[in-house]
PDB file of N, CA and C in Angstrom:
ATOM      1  N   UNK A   1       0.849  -1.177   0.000  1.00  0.00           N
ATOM      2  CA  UNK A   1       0.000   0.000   0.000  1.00  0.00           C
ATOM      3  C   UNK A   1       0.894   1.240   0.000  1.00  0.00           C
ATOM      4  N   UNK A   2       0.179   2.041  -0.766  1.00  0.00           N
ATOM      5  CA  UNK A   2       1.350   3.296  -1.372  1.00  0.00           C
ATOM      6  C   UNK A   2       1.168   4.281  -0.160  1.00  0.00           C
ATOM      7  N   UNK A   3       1.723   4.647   0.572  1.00  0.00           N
ATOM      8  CA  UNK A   3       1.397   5.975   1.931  1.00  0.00           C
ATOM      9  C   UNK A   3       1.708   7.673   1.301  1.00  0.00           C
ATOM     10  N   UNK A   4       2.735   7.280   0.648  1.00  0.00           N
ATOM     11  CA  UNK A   4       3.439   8.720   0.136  1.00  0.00           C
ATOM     12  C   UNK A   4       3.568   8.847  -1.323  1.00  0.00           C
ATOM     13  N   UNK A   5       3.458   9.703  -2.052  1.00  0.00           N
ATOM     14  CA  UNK A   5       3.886  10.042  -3.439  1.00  0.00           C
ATOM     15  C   UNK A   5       4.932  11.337  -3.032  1.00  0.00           C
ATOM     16  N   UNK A   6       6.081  10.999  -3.825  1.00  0.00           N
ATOM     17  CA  UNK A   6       7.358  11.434  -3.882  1.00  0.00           C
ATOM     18  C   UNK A   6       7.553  12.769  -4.887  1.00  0.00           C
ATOM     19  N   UNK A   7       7.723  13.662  -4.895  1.00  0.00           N
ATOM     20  CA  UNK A   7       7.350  14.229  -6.138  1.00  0.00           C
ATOM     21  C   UNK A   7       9.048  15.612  -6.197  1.00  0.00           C
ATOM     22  N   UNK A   8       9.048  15.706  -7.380  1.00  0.00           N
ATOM     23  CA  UNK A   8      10.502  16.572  -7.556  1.00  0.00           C
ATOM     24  C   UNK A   8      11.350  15.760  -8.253  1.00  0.00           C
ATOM     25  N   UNK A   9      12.802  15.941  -8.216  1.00  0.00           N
ATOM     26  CA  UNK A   9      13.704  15.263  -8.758  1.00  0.00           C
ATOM     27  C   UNK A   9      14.058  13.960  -8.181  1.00  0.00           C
ATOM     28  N   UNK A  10      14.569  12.866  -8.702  1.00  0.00           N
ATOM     29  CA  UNK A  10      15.238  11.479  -8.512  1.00  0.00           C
ATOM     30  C   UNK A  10      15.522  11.625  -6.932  1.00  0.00           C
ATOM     31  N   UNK A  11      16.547  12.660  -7.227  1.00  0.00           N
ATOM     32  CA  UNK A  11      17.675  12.870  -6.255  1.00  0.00           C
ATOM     33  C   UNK A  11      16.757  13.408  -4.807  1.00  0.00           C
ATOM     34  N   UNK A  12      16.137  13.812  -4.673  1.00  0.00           N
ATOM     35  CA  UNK A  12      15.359  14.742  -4.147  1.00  0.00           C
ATOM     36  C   UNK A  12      13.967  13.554  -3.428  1.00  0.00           C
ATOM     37  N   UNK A  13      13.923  12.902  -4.093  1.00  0.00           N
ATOM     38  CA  UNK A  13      12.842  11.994  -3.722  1.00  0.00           C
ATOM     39  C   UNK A  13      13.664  10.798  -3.045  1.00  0.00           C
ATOM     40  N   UNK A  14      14.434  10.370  -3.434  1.00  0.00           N
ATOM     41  CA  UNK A  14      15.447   9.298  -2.935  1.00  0.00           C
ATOM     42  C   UNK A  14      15.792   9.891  -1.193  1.00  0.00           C
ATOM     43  N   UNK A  15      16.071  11.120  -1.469  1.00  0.00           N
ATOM     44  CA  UNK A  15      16.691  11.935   0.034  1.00  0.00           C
ATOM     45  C   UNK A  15      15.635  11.664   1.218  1.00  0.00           C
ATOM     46  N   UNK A  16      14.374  12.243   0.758  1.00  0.00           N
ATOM     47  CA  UNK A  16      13.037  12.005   1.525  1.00  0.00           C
ATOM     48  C   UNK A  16      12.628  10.758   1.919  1.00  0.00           C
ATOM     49  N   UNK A  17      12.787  10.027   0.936  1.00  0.00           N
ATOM     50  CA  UNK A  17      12.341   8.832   1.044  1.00  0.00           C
ATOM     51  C   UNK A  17      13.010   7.929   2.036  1.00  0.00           C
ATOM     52  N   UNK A  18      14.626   8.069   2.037  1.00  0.00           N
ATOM     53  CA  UNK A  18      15.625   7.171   3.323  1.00  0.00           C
ATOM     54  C   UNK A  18      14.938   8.107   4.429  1.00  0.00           C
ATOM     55  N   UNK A  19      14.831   8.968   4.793  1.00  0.00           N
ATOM     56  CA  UNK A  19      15.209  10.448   5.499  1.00  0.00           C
ATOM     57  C   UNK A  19      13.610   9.754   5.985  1.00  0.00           C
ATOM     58  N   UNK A  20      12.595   9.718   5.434  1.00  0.00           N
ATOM     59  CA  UNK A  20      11.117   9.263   5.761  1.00  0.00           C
ATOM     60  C   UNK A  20      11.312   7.665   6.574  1.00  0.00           C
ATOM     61  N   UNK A  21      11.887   6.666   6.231  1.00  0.00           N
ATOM     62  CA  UNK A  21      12.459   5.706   6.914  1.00  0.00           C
ATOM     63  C   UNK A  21      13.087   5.827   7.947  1.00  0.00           C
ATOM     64  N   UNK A  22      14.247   6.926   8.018  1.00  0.00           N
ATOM     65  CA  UNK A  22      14.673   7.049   9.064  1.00  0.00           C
ATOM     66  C   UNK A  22      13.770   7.486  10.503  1.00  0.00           C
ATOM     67  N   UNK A  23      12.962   8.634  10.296  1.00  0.00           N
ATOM     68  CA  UNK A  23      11.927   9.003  10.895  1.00  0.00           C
ATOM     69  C   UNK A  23      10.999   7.727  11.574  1.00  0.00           C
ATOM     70  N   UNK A  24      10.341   6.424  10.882  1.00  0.00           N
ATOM     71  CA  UNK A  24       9.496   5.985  10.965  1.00  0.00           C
ATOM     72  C   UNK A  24       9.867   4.503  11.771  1.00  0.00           C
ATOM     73  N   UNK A  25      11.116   4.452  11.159  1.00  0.00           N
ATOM     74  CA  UNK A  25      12.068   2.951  12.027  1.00  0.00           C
ATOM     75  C   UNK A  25      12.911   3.737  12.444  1.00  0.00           C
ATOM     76  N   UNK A  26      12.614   3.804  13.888  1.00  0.00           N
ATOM     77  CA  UNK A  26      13.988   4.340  14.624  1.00  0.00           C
ATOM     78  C   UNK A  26      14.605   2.926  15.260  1.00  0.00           C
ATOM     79  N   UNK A  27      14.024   2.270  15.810  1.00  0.00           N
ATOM     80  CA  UNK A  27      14.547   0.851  16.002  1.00  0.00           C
ATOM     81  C   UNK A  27      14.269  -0.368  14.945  1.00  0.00           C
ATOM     82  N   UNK A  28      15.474  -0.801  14.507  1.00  0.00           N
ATOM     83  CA  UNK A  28      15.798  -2.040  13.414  1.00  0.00           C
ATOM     84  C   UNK A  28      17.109  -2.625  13.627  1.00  0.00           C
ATOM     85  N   UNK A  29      17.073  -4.060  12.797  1.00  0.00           N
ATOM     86  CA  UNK A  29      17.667  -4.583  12.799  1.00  0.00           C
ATOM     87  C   UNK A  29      19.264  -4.099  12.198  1.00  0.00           C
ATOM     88  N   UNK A  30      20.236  -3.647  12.683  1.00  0.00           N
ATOM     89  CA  UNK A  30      21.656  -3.363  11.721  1.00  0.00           C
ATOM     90  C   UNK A  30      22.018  -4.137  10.892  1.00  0.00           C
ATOM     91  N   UNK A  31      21.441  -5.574  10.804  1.00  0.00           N
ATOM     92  CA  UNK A  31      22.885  -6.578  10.224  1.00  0.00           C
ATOM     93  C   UNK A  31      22.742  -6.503   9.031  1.00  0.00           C
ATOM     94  N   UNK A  32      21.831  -5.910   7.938  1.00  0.00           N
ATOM     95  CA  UNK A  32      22.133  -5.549   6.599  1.00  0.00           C
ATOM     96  C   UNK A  32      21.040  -5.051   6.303  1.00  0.00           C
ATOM     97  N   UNK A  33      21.069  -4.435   5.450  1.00  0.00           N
ATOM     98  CA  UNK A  33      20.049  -3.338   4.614  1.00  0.00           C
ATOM     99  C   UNK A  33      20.004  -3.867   3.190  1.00  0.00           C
ATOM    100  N   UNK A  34      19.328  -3.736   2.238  1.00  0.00           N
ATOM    101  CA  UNK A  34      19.138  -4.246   1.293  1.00  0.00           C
ATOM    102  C   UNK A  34      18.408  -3.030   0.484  1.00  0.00           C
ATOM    103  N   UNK A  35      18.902  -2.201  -0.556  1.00  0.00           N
ATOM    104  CA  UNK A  35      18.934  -1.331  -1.579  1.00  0.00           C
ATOM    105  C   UNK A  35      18.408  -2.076  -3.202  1.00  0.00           C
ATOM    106  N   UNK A  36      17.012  -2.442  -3.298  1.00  0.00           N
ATOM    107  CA  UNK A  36      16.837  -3.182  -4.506  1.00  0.00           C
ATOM    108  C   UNK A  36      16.180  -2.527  -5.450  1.00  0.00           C
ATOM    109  N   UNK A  37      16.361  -2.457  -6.601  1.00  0.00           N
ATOM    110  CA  UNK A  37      15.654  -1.693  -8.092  1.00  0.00           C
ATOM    111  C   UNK A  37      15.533  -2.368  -9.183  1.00  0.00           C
ATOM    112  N   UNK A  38      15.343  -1.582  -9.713  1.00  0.00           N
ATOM    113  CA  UNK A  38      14.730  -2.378 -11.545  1.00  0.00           C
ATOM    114  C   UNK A  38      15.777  -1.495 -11.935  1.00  0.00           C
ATOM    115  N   UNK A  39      16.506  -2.088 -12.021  1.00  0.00           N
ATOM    116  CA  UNK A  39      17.849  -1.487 -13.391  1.00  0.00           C
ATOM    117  C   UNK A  39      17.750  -0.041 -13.250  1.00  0.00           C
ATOM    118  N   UNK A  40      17.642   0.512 -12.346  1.00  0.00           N
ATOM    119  CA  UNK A  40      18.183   2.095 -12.130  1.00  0.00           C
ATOM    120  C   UNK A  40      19.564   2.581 -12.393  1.00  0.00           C
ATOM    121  N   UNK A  41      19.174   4.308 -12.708  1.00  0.00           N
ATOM    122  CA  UNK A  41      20.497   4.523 -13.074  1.00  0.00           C
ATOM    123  C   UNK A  41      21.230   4.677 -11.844  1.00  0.00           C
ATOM    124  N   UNK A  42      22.900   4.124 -12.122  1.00  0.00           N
ATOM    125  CA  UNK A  42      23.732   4.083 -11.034  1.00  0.00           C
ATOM    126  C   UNK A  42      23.853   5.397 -10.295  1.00  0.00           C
ATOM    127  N   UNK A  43      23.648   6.558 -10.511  1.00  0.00           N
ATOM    128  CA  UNK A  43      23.747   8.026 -10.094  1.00  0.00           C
ATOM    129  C   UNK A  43      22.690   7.566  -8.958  1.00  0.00           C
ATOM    130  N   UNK A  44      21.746   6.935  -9.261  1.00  0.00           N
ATOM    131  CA  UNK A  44      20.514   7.001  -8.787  1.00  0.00           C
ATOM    132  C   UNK A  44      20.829   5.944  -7.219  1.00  0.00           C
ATOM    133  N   UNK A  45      20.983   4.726  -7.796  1.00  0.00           N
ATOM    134  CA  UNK A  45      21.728   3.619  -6.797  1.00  0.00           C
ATOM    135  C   UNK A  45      22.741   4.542  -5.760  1.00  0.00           C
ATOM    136  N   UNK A  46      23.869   5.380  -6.357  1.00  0.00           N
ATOM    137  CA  UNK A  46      24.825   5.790  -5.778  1.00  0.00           C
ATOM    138  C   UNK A  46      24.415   6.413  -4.107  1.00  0.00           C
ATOM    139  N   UNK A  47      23.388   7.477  -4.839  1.00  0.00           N
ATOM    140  CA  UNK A  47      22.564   8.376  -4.115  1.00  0.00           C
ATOM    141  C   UNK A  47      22.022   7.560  -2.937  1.00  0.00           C
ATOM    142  N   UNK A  48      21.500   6.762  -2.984  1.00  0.00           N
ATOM    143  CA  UNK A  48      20.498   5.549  -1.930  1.00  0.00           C
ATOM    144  C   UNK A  48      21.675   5.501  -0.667  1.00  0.00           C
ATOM    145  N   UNK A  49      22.861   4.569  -1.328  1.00  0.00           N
ATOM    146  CA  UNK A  49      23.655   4.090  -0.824  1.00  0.00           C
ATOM    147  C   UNK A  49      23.898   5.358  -0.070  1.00  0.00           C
ATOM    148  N   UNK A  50      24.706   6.440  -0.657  1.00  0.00           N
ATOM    149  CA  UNK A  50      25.142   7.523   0.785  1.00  0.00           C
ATOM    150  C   UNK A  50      24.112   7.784   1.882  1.00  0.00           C
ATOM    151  N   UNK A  51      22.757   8.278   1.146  1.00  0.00           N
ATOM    152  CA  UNK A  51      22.021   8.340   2.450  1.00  0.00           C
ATOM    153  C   UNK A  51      21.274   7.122   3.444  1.00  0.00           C
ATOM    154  N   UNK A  52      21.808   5.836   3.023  1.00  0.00           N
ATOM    155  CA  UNK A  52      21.777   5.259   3.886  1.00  0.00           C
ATOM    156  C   UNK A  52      22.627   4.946   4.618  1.00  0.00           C
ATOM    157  N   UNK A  53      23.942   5.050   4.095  1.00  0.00           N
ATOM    158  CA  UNK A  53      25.136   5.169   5.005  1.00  0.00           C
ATOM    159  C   UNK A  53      25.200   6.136   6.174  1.00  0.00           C
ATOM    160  N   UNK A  54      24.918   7.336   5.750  1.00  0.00           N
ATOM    161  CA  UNK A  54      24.558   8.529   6.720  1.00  0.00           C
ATOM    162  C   UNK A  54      23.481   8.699   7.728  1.00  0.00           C
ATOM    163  N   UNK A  55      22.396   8.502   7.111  1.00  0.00           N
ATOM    164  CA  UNK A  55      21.307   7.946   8.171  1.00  0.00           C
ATOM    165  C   UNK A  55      21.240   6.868   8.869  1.00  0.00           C
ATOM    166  N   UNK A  56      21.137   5.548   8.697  1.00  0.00           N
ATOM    167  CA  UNK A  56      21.540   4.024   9.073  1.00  0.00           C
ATOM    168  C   UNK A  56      22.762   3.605   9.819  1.00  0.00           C
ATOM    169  N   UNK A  57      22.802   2.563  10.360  1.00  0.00           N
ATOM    170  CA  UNK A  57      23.993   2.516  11.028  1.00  0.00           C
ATOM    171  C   UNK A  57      24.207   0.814  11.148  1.00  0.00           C
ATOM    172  N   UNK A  58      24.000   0.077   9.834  1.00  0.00           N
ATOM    173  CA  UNK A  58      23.891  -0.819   8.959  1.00  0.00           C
ATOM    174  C   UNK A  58      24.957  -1.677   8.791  1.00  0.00           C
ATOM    175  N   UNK A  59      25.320  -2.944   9.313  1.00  0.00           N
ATOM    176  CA  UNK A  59      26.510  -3.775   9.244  1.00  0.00           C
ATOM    177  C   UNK A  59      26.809  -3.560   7.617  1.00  0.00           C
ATOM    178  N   UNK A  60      26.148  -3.966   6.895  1.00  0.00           N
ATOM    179  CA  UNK A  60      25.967  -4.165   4.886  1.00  0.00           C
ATOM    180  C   UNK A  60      25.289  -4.334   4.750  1.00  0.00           C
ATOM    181  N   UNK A  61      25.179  -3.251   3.328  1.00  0.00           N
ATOM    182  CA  UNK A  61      24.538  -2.974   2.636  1.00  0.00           C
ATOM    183  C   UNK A  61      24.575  -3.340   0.986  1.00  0.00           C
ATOM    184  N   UNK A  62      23.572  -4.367   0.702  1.00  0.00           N
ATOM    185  CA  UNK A  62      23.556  -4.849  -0.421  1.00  0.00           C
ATOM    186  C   UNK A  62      22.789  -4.682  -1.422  1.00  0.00           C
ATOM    187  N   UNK A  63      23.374  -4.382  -2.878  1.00  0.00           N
ATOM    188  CA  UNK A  63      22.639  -3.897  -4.040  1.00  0.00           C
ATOM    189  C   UNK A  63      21.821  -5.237  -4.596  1.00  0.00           C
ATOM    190  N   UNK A  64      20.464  -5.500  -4.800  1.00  0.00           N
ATOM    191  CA  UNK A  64      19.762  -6.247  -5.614  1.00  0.00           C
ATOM    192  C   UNK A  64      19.533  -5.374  -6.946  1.00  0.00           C
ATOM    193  N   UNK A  65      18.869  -6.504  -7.255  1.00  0.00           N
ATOM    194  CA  UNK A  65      18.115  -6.050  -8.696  1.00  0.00           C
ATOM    195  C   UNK A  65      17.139  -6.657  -8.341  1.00  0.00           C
ATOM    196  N   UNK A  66      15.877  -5.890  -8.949  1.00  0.00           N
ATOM    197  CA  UNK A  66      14.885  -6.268  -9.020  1.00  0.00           C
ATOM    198  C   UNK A  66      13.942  -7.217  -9.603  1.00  0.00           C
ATOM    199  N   UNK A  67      12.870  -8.705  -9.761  1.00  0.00           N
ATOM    200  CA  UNK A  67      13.025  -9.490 -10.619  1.00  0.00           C
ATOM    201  C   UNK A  67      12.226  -8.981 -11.595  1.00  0.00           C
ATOM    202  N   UNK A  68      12.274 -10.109 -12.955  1.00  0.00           N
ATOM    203  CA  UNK A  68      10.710  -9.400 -13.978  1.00  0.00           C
ATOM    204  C   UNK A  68       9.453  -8.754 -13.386  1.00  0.00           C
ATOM    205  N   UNK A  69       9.063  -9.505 -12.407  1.00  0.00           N
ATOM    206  CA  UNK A  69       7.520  -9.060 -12.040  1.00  0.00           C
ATOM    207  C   UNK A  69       7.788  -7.261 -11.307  1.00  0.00           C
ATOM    208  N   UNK A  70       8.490  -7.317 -10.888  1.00  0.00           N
ATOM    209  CA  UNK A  70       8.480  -6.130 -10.201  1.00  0.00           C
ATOM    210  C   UNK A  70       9.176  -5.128 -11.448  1.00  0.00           C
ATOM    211  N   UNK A  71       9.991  -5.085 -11.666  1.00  0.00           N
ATOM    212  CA  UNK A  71      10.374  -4.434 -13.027  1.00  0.00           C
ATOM    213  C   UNK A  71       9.433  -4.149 -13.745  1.00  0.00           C
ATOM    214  N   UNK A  72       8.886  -5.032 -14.181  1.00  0.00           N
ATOM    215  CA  UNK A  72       7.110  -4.297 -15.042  1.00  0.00           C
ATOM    216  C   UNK A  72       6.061  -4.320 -14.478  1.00  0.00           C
ATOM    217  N   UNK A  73       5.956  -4.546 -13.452  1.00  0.00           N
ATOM    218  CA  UNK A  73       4.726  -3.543 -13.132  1.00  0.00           C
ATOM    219  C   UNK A  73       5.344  -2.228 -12.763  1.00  0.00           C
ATOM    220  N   UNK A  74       6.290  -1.884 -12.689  1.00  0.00           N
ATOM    221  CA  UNK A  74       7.131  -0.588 -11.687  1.00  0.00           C
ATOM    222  C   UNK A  74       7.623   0.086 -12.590  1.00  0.00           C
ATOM    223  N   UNK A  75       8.412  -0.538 -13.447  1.00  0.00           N
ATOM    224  CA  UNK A  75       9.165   0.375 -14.536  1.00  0.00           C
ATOM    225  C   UNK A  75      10.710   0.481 -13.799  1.00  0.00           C
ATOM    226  N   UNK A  76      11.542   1.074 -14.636  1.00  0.00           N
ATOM    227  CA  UNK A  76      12.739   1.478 -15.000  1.00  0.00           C
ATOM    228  C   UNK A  76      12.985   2.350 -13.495  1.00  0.00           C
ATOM    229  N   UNK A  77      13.872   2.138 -12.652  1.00  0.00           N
ATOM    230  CA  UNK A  77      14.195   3.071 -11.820  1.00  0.00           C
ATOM    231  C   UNK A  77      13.740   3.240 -10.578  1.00  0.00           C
ATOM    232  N   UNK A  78      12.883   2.592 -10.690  1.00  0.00           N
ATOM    233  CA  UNK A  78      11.845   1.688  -9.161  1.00  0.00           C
ATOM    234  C   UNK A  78      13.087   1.488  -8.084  1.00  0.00           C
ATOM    235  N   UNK A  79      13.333   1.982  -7.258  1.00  0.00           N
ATOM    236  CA  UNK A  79      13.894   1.888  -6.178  1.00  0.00           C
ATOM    237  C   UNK A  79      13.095   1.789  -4.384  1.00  0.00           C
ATOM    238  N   UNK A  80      13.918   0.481  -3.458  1.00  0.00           N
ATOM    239  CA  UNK A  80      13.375   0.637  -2.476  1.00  0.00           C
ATOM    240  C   UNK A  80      14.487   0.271  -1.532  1.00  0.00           C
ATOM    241  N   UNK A  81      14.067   0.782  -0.089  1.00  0.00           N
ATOM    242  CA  UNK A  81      15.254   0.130   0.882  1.00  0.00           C
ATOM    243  C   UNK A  81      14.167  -0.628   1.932  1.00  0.00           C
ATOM    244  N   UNK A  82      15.268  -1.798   2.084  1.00  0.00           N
ATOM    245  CA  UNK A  82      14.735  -2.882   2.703  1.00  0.00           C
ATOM    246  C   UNK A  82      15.637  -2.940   3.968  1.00  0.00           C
ATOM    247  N   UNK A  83      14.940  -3.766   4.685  1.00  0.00           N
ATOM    248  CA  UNK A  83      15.388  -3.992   5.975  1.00  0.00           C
ATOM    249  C   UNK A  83      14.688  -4.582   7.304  1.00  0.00           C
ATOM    250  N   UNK A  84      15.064  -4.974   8.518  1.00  0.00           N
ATOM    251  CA  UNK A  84      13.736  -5.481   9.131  1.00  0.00           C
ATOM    252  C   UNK A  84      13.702  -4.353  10.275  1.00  0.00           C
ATOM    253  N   UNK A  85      12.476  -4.555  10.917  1.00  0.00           N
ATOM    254  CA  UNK A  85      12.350  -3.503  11.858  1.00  0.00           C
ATOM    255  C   UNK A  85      12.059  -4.258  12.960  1.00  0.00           C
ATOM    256  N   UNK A  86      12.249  -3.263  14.132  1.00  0.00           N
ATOM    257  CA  UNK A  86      11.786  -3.984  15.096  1.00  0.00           C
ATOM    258  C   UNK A  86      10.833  -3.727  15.849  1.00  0.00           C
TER     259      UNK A  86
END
């Protein structure tokens, strides 16, 4: 279920979006984070990664890809951060 629509630039929505996580899980699990997309551009990936480095405090952090099903229904650039909460 969708809570938020993101709106502005890549970069700009990516920021909010960790930054909105951070806010909402203040307690979680550290031992890895998981950064997964549909073939996004790496600028885009790059971006994720710092502000979760900066916000998070994350043993590793690992890049997926996203599979077919999620790729098309989502499209190109679909980015999410994963993780468990507690």
């Amino acid at each position: 279920m969708a809570k938020k629509k993101y709106m502005g630039s890549m970069e700009r929505c990516i920021k909010t979006y960790v930054n909105d996580l951070r806010m909402q899980y203040r307690r979680y699990d550290r031992t890895r984070c998981f950064i997964t997309h549909s073939s996004a551009d790496k600028s885009l990936v790059d971006i994720a990664k710092r502000e979760v480095a900066q916000m998070f405090e994350f043993d590793e952090v690992i890049e997926t890809v996203a599979g077919s099903i999620i790729t098309s229904h989502c499209g190109r650039n679909t980015l999410g951060v994963l993780f468990i909460a507690e």
